[in-house]
Protein backbone atom coordinates (compact mmCIF):
# COMPACT_ATOMS: atom_id res chain seq x y z
CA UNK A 1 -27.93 -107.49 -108.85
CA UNK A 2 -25.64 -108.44 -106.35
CA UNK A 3 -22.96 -105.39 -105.06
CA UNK A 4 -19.66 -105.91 -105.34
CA UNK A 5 -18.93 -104.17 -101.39
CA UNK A 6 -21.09 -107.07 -100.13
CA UNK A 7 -19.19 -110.29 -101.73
CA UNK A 8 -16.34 -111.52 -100.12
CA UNK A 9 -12.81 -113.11 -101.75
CA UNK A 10 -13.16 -116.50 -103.04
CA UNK A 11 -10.28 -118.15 -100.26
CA UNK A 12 -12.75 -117.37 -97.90
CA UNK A 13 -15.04 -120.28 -99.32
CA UNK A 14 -12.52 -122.66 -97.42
CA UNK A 15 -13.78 -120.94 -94.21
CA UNK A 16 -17.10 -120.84 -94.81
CA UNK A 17 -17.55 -125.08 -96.61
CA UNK A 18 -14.89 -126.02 -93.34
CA UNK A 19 -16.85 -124.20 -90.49
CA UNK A 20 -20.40 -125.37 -91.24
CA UNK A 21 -19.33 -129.21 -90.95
CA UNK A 22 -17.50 -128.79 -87.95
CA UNK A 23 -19.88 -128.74 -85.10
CA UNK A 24 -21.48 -130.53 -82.29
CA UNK A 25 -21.22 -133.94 -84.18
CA UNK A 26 -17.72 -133.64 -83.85
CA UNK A 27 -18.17 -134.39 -79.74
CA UNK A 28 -19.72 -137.57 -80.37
CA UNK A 29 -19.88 -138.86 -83.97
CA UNK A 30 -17.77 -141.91 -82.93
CA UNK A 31 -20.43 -144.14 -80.87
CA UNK A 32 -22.61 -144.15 -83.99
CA UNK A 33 -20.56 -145.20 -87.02
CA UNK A 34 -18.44 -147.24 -84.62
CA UNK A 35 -21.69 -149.25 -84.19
CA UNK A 36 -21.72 -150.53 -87.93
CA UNK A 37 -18.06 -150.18 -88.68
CA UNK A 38 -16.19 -151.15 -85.94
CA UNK A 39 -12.48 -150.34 -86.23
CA UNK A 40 -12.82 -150.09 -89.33
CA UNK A 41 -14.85 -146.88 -88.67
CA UNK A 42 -12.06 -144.42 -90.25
CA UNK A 43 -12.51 -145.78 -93.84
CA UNK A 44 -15.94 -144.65 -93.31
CA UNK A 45 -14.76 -141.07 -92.59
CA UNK A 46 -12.73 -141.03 -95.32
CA UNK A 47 -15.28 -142.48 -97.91
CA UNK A 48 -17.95 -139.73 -96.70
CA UNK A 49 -15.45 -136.97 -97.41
CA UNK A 50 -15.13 -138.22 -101.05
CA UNK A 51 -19.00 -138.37 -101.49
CA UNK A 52 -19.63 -135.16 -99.95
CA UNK A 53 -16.50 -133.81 -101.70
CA UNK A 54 -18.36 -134.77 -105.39
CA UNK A 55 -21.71 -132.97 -103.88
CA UNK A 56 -19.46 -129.79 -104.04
CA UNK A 57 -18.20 -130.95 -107.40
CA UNK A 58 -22.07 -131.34 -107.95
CA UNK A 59 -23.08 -127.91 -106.75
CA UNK A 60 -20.53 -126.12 -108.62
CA UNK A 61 -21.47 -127.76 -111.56
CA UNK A 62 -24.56 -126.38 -111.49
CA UNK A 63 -24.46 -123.11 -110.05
CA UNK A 64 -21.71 -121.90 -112.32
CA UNK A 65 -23.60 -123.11 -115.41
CA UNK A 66 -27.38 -121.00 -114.18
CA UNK A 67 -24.86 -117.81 -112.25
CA UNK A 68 -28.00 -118.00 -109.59
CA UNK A 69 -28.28 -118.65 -106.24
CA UNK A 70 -30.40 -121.85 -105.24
CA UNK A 71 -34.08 -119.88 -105.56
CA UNK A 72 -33.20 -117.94 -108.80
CA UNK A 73 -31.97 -121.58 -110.59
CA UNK A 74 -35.74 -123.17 -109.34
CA UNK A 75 -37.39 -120.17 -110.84
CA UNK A 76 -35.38 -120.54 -113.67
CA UNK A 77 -36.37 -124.32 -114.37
CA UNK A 78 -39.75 -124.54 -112.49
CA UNK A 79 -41.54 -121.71 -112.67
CA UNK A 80 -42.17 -118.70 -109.91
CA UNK A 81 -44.69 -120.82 -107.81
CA UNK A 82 -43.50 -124.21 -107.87
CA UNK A 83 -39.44 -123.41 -107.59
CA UNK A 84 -40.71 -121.27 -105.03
CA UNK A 85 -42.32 -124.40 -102.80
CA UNK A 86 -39.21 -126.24 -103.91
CA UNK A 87 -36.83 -123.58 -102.68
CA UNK A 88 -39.26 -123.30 -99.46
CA UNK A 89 -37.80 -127.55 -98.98
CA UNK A 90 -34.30 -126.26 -98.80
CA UNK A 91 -35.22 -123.36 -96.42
CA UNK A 92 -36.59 -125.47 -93.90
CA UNK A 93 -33.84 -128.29 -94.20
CA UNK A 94 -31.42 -124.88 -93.79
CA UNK A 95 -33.78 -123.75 -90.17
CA UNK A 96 -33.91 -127.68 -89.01
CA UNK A 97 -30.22 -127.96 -89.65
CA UNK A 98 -29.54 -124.26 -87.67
CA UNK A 99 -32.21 -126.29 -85.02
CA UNK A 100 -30.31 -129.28 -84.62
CA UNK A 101 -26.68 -128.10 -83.89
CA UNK A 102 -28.31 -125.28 -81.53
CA UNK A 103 -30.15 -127.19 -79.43
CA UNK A 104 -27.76 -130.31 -79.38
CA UNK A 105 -25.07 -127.65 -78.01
CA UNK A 106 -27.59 -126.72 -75.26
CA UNK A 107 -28.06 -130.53 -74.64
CA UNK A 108 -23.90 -130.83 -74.15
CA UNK A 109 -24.33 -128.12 -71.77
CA UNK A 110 -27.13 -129.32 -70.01
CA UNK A 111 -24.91 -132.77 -69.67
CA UNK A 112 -21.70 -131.73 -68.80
CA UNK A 113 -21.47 -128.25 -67.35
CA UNK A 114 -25.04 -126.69 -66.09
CA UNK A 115 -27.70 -129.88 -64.93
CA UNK A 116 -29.83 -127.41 -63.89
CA UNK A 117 -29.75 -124.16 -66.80
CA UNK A 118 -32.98 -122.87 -67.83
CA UNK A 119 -33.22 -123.73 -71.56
CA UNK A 120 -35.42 -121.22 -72.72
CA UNK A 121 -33.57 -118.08 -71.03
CA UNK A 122 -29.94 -119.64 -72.88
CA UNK A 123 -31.78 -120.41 -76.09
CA UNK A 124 -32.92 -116.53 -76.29
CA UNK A 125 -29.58 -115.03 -75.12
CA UNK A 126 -27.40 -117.35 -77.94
CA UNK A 127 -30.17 -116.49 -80.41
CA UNK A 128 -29.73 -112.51 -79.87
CA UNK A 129 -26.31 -113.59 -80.35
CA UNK A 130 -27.13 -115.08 -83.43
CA UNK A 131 -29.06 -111.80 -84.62
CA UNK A 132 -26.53 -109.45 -84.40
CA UNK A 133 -24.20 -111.28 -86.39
CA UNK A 134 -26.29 -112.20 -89.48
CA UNK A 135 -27.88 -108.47 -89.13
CA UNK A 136 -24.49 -107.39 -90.12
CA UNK A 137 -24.91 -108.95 -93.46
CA UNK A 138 -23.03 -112.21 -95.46
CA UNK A 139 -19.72 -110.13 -94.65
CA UNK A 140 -20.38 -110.58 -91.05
CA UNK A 141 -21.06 -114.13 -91.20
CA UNK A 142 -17.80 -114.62 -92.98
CA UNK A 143 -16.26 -113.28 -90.61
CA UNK A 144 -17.48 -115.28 -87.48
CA UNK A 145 -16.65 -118.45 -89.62
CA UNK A 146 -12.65 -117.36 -90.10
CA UNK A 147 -12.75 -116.51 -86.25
CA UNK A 148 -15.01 -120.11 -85.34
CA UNK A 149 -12.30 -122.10 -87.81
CA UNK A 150 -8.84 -120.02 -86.36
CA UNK A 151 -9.63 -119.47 -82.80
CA UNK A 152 -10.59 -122.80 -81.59
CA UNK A 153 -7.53 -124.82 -83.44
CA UNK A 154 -5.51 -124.87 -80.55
CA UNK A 155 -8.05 -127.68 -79.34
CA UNK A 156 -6.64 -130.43 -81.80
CA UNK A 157 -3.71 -129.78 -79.56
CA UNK A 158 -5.22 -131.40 -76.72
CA UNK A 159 -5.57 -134.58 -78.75
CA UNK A 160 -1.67 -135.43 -77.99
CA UNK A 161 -2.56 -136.02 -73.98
CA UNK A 162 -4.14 -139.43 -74.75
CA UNK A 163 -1.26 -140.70 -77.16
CA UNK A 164 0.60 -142.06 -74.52
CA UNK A 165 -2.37 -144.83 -73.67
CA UNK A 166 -3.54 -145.50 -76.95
CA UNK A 167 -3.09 -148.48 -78.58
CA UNK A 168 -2.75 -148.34 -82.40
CA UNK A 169 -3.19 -152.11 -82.48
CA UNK A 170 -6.75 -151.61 -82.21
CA UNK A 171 -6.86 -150.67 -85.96
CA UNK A 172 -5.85 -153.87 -87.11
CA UNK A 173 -6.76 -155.66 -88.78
CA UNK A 174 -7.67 -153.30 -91.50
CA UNK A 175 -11.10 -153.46 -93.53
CA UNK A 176 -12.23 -156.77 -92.09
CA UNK A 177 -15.73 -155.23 -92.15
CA UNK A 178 -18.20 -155.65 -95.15
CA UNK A 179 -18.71 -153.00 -97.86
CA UNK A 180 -21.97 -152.75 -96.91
CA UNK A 181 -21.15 -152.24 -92.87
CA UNK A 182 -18.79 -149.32 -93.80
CA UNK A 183 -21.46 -148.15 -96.00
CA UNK A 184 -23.76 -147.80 -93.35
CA UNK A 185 -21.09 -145.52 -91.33
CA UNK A 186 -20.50 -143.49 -94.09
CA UNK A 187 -24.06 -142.61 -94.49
CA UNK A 188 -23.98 -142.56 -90.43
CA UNK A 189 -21.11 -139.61 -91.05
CA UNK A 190 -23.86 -137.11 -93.26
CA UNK A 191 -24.73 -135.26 -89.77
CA UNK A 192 -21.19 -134.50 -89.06
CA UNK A 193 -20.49 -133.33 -92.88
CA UNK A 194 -24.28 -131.54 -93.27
CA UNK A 195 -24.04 -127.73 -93.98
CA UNK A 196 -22.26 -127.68 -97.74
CA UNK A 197 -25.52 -126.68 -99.12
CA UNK A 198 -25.60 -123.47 -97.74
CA UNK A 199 -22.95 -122.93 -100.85
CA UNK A 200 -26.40 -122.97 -102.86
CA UNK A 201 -27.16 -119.74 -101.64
CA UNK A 202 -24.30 -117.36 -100.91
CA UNK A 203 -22.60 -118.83 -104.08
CA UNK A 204 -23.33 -114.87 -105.58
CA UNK A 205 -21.85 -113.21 -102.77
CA UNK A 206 -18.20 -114.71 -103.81
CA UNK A 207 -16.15 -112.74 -105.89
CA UNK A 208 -15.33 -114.65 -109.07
CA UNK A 209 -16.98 -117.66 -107.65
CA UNK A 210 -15.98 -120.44 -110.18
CA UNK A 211 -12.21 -119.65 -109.36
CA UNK A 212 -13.73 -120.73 -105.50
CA UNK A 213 -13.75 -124.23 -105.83
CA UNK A 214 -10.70 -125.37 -104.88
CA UNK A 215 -11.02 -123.30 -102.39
CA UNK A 216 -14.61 -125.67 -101.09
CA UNK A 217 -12.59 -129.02 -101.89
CA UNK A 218 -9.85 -127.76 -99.41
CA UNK A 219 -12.29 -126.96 -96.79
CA UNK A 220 -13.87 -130.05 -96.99
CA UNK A 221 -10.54 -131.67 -97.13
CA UNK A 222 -9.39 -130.03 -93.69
CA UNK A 223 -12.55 -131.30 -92.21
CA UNK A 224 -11.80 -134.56 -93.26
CA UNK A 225 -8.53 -135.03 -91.79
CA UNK A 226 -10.12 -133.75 -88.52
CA UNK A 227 -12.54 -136.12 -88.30
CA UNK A 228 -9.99 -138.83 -89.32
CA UNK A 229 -7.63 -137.70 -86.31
CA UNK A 230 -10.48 -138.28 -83.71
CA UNK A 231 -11.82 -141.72 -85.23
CA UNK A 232 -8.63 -142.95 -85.21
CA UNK A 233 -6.91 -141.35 -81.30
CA UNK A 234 -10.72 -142.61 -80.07
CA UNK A 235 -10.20 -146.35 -81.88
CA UNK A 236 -6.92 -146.62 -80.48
CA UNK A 237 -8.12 -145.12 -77.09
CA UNK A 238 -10.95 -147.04 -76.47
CA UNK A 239 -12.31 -150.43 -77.13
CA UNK A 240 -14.84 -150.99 -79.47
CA UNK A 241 -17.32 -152.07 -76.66
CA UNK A 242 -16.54 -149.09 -74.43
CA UNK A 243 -17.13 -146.39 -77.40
CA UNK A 244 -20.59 -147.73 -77.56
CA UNK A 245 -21.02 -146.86 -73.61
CA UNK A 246 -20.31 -142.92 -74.56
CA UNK A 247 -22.49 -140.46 -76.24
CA UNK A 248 -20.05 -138.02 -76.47
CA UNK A 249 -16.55 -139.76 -77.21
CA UNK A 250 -14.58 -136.70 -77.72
CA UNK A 251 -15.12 -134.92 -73.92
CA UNK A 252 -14.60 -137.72 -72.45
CA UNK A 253 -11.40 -138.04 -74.15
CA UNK A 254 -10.74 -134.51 -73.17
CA UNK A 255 -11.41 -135.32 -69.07
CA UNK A 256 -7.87 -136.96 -69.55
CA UNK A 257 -6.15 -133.59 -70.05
CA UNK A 258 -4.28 -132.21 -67.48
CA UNK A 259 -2.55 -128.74 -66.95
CA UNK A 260 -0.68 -127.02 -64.00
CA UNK A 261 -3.73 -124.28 -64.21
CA UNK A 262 -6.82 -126.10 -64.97
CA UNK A 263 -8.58 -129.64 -63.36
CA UNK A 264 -11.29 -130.06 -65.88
CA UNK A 265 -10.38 -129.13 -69.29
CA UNK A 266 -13.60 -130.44 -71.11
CA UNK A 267 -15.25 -127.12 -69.39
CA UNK A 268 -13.07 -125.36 -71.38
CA UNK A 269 -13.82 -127.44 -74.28
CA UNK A 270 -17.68 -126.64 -73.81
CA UNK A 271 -17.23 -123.18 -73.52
CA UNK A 272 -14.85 -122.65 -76.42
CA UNK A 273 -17.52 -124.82 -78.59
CA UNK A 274 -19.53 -121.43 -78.63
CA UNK A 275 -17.30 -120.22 -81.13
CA UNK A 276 -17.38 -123.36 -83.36
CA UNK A 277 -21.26 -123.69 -83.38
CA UNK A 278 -22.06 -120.05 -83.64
CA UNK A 279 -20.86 -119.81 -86.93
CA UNK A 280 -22.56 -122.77 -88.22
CA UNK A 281 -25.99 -121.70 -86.53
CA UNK A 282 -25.54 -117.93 -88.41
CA UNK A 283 -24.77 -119.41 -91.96
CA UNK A 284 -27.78 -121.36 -91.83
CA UNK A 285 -30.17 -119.35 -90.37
CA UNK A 286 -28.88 -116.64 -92.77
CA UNK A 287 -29.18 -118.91 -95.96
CA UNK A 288 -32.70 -119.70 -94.26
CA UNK A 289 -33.39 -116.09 -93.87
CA UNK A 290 -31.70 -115.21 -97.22
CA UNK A 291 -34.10 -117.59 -99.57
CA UNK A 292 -36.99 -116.79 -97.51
CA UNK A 293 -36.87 -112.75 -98.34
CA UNK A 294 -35.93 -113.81 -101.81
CA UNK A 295 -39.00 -115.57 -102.27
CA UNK A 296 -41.49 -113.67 -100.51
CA UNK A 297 -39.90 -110.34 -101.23
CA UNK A 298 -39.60 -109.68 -97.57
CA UNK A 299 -36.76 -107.26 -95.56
CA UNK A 300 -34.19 -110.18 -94.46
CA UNK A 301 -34.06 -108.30 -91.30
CA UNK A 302 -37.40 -108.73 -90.33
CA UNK A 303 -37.47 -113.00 -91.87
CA UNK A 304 -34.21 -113.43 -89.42
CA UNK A 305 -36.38 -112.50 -86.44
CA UNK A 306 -39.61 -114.48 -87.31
CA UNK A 307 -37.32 -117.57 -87.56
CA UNK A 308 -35.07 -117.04 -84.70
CA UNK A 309 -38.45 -117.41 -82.64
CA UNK A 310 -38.99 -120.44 -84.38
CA UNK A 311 -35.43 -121.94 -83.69
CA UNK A 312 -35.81 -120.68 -79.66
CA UNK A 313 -39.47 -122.56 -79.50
CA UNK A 314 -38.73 -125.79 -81.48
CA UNK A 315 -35.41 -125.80 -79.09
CA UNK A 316 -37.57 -124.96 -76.27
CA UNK A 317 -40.16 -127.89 -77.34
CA UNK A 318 -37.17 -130.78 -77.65
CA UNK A 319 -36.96 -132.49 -74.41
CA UNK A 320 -34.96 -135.50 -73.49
CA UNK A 321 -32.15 -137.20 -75.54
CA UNK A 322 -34.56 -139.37 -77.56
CA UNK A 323 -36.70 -136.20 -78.88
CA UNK A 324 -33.26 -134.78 -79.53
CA UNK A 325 -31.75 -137.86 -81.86
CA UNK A 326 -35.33 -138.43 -83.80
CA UNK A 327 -35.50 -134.58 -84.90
CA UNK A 328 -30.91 -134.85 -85.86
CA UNK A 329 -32.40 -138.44 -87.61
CA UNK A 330 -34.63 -136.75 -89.78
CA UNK A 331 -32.97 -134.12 -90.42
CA UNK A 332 -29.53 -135.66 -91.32
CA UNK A 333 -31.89 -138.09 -93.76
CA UNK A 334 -33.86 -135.05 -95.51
CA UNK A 335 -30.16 -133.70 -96.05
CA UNK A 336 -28.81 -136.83 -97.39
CA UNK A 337 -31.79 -137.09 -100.33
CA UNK A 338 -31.55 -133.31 -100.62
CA UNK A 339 -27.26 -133.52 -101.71
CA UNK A 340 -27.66 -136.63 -102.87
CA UNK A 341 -30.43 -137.78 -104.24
CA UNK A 342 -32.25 -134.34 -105.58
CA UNK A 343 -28.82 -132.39 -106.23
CA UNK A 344 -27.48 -134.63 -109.08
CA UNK A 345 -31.58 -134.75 -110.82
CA UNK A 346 -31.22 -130.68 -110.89
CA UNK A 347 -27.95 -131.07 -112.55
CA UNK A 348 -28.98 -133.13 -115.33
CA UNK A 349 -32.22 -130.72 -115.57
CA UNK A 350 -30.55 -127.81 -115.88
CA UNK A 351 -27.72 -129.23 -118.19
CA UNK A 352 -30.54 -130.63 -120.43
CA UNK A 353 -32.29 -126.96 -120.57
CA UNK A 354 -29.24 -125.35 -120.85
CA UNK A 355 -28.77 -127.56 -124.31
CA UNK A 356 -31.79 -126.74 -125.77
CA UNK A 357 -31.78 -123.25 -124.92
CA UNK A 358 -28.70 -123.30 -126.63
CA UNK A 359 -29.69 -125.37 -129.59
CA UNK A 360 -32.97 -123.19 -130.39
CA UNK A 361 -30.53 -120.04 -130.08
């Protein structure tokens, strides 16, 4: 039974679906569905926000119908055991995600700011970072994703600087790519949208949950427009054959910007990226930590530890850019199945059970 001091308002969902797909993919999502796309690469943006704005649609569906979080509705339909190894899937898909965007962050600042920073020392100070927030509970993490959603907005401010070289021409002629090459993108575009699924598991902290979604399709809608924004300043910014030369498109956009008080503002980028990857790094590693002590019957406290160590030695253990992009590759492709190939099956499940409970009643 879930108390009603630790679930927060249902507006707050916005926050929460918004924050987890804004991340590090935002700094250089462009290169790679450029690649298939071309300038056509914005459709692709848009598409993937409809898709990913049905897996909410999808989710919903199905956790207002079984009123559990992701672990009870397995339990529910498969049994203790084997909902429990499926829920265990999830879990690690949640760690790998929490993985990915922490030590691609490190990468960034490995890149741009610090050559020479000792990964393991920064991976263990962010992760104590990381443990005091989800230690304060789901409230907490709330919290840090209304402040890692508010705080840094001021940067899509610094995406009026280029206007004045762009070229909007670039964007013509419109869709004169195939639907299969804009497919491609859009599937290219699951990294940058990953982390809805973590709605599988603090859907029973939200007060009066099923009145929430609106409040998910708005998030997802703000992130949308974001990403629509860059794709379209970089097209018109850039040539197509010069995108493919940068890894990250968006700071070196940002090395453009200049103020009265500051030379390089993409430093100030970097370091005000703490705040929009902490929050997605907590909600993870809390769902993580969350279905874990659910299925084990463990003190969430004491999970959140265990797999913080894992998150600082995996990060530790990824070396080099090409380590880096295989572990995001797999991951993004285990969460693309997961939403969109597995979600939909455990809908129709579920909707099938829930008939024939209904029917023998």
């Amino acid at each position: 039974m879930v108390n009603k001091s630790d679930q927060v308002s249902p507006f707050l969902v916005f926050f929460l679906i918004s924050k987890v797909q804004v991340g590090v993919g935002v700094l250089g999502f462009q290169r790679i569905i450029i690649q298939d796309a071309g300038n056509d690469a914005w459709i692709a943006v848009i598409v993937a926000g409809i898709f990913f704005s049905m897996a909410i649609w999808l989710m919903y569906k199905l956790l207002d119908q079984e009123n559990k979080d992701i672990v009870g509705i397995h339990q529910n339909i498969f049994g203790k055991w084997f909902g429990g190894l499926i829920s265990m899937i999830w879990i690690v898909y949640w760690l790998a995600t929490g993985i990915s965007i922490f030590r691609a962050y490190i990468e960034v600042v490995q890149a741009w700011v610090f050559p020479q920073i000792n990964v393991l020392t920064f991976s263990v100070i962010l992760a104590l970072l990381v443990y005091y927030t989800i230690s304060g509970g789901f409230r907490t993490v709330t919290g840090i994703c209304f402040l890692g959603v508010v705080i840094p907005a001021y940067l899509i401010l610094t995406f009026i600087f280029p206007l004045e070289f762009t070229a909007f021409r670039n964007l013509l002629p419109i869709w004169n790519h195939s639907i299969k090459e804009i497919s491609l993108a859009s599937k290219d575009m699951t990294y940058s949208y990953l982390g809805i699924s973590t709605l599988l598991m603090y859907y029973p902290l939200i007060k009066h949950a099923k009145t929430s979604q609106k409040w998910a399709h708005l998030g997802n809608f703000l992130t949308m427009s974001l990403y629509l924004i860059v794709i379209i300043i970089t097209i018109a910014y850039y040539s197509e054959a010069q995108v493919s030369k940068y890894i990250w498109a968006t700071l070196s956009i940002w090395k453009i910007v200049e103020m009265p008080f500051v030379e390089r503002f993409e430093y100030i980028g970097i370091t005000s990226w703490v705040l929009v990857i902490l929050p997605n790094i907590c909600l993870t590693v809390w769902a993580a930590s969350k279905g874990t002590s659910r299925i084990f019957n463990l003190k969430e406290k004491k999970v959140s530890i265990a797999l913080l160590v894992v998150l600082v030695t995996v990060s530790y253990l990824l070396n080099g850019r090409h380590a880096i992009n295989l572990f995001i590759d797999w991951m993004s492709k285990v969460g693309y199945y997961l939403l969109f190939a597995y979600l939909p099956l455990l809908v129709i499940v579920s909707t099938l059970k829930s008939k024939l409970r209904k029917k023998s009643q």
